[in-house]
Protein backbone atom coordinates (compact mmCIF):
# COMPACT_ATOMS: atom_id res chain seq x y z
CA UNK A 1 89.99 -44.94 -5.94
CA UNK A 2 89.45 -42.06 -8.42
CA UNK A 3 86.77 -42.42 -11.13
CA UNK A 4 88.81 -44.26 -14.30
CA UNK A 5 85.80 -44.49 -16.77
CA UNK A 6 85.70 -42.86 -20.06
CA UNK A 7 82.99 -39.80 -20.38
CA UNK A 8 80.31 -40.98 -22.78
CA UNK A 9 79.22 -44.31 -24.53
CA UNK A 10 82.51 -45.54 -26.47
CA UNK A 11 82.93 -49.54 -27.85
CA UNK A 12 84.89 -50.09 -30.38
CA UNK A 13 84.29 -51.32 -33.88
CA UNK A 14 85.42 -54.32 -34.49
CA UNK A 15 84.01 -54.31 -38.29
CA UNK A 16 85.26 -50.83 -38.70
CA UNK A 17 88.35 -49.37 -41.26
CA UNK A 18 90.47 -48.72 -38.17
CA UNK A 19 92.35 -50.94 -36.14
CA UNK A 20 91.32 -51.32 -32.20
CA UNK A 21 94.20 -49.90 -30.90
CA UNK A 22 93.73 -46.80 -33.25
CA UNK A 23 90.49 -46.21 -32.34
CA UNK A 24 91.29 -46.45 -29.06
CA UNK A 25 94.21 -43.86 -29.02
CA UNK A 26 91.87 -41.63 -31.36
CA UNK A 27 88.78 -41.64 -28.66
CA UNK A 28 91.75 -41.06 -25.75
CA UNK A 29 93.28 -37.97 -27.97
CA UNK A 30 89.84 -36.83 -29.04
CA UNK A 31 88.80 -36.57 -25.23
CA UNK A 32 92.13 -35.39 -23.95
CA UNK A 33 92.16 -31.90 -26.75
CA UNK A 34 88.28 -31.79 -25.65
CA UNK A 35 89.30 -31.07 -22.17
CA UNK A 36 86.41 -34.37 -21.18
CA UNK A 37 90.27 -36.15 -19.91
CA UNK A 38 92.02 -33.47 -17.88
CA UNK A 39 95.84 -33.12 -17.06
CA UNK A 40 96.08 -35.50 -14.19
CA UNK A 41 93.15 -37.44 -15.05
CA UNK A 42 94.33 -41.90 -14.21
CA UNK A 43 93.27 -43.89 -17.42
CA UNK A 44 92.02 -47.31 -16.51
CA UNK A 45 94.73 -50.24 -16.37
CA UNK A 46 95.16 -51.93 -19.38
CA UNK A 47 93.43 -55.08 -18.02
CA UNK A 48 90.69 -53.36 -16.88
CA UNK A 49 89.98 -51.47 -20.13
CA UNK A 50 90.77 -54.45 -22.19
CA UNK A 51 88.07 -56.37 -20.13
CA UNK A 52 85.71 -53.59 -20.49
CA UNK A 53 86.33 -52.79 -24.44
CA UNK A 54 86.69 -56.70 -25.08
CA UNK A 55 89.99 -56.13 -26.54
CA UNK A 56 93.35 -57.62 -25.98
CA UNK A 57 95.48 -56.07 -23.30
CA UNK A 58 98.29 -55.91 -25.83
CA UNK A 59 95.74 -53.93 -28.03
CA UNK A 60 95.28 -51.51 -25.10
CA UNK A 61 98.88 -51.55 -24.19
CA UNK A 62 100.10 -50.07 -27.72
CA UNK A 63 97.52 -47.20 -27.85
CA UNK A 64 98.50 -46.48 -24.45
CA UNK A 65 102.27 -46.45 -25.84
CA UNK A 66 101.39 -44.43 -28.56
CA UNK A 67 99.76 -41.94 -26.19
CA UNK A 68 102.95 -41.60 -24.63
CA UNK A 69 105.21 -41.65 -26.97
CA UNK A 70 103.22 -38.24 -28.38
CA UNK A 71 103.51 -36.78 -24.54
CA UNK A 72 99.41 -37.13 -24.78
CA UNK A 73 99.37 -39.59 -21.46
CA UNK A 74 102.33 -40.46 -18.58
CA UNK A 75 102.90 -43.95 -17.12
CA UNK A 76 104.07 -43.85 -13.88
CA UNK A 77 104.32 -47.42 -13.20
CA UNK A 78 102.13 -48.71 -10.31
CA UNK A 79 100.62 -44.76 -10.58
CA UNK A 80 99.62 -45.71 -13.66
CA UNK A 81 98.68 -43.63 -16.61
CA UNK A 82 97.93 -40.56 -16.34
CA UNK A 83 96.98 -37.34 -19.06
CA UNK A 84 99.94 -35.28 -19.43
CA UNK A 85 100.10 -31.73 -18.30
CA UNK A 86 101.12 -31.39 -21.75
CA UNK A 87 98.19 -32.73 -23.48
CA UNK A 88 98.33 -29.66 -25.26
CA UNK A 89 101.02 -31.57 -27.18
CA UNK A 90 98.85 -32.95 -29.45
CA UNK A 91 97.26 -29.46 -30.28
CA UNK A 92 100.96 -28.04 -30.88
CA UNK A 93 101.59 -30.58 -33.24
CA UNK A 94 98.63 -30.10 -35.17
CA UNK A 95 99.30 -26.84 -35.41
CA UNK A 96 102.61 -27.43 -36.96
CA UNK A 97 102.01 -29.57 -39.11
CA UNK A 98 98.71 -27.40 -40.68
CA UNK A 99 101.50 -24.57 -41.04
CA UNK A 100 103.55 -26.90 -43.03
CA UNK A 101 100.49 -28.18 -45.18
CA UNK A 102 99.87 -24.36 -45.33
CA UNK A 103 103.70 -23.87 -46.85
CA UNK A 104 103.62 -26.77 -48.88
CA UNK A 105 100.12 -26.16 -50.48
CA UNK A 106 101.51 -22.19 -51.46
CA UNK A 107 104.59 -23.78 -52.89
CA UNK A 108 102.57 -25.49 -55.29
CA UNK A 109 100.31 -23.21 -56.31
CA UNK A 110 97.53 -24.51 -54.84
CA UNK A 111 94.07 -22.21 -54.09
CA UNK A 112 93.43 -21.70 -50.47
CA UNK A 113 89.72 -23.13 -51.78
CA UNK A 114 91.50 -25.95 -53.14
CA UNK A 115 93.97 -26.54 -49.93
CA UNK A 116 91.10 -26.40 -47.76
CA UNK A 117 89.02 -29.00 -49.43
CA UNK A 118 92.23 -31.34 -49.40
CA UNK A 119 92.15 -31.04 -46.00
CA UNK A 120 88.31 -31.95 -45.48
CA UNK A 121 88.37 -34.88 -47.66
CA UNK A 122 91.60 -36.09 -45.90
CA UNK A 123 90.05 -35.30 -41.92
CA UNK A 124 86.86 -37.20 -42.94
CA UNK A 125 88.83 -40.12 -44.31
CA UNK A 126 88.41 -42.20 -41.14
């Protein structure tokens, strides 16, 4: 049975501004565009990472949805979940929506300077 544990130390927060399930789909999407979750790579079954995280396995079950619905992950049924070969998905759309911030923010007037420090207060806004 291939290794399903997540690289590195990761709990979640249960005091924190974020719900579970969004922290959970952030970690997953945070280790899929770092390359630590591969194209291919089997995600643990929601029971078992709901056991291991202490969370619900409905909690689990709608980050894993989420994941999919974004093409980040693949469920395969009994195969189970798997990272996309697209996980580059999540990149793409990054991209596209920075080139529409990038549109919007010269439609207004606004300073690269200025645009750029939007952005930075809005990405640490966690």
């Amino acid at each position: 049975m291939p290794d399903t544990s997540f690289p590195g130390a990761w709990s979640v927060d249960a005091e924190g501004s974020a719900p579970p399930f969004e922290q959970l789909r952030a970690r997953v999407l945070d280790l899929v565009t770092s390359g630590d979750l591969p194209a291919g790579f089997r995600l643990p079954p929601v029971r078992t990472l709901a056991e291991q995280l202490g969370l619900a396995a409905n909690t689990v079950a709608r980050a894993y949805k989420e994941l999919e619905a974004d093409g980040i992950v693949e469920t395969h049924g009994r195969g189970g979940t798997l990272v996309s070969a697209q996980g580059d998905a999540a990149r793409r759309a990054a991209q596209q929506a920075a080139a529409e911030y990038a549109a919007k923010t010269r439609s207004l007037g606004i300073t690269e300077a200025d645009a750029l420090e939007l952005a930075r207060t809005a990405l640490s806004l966690r």
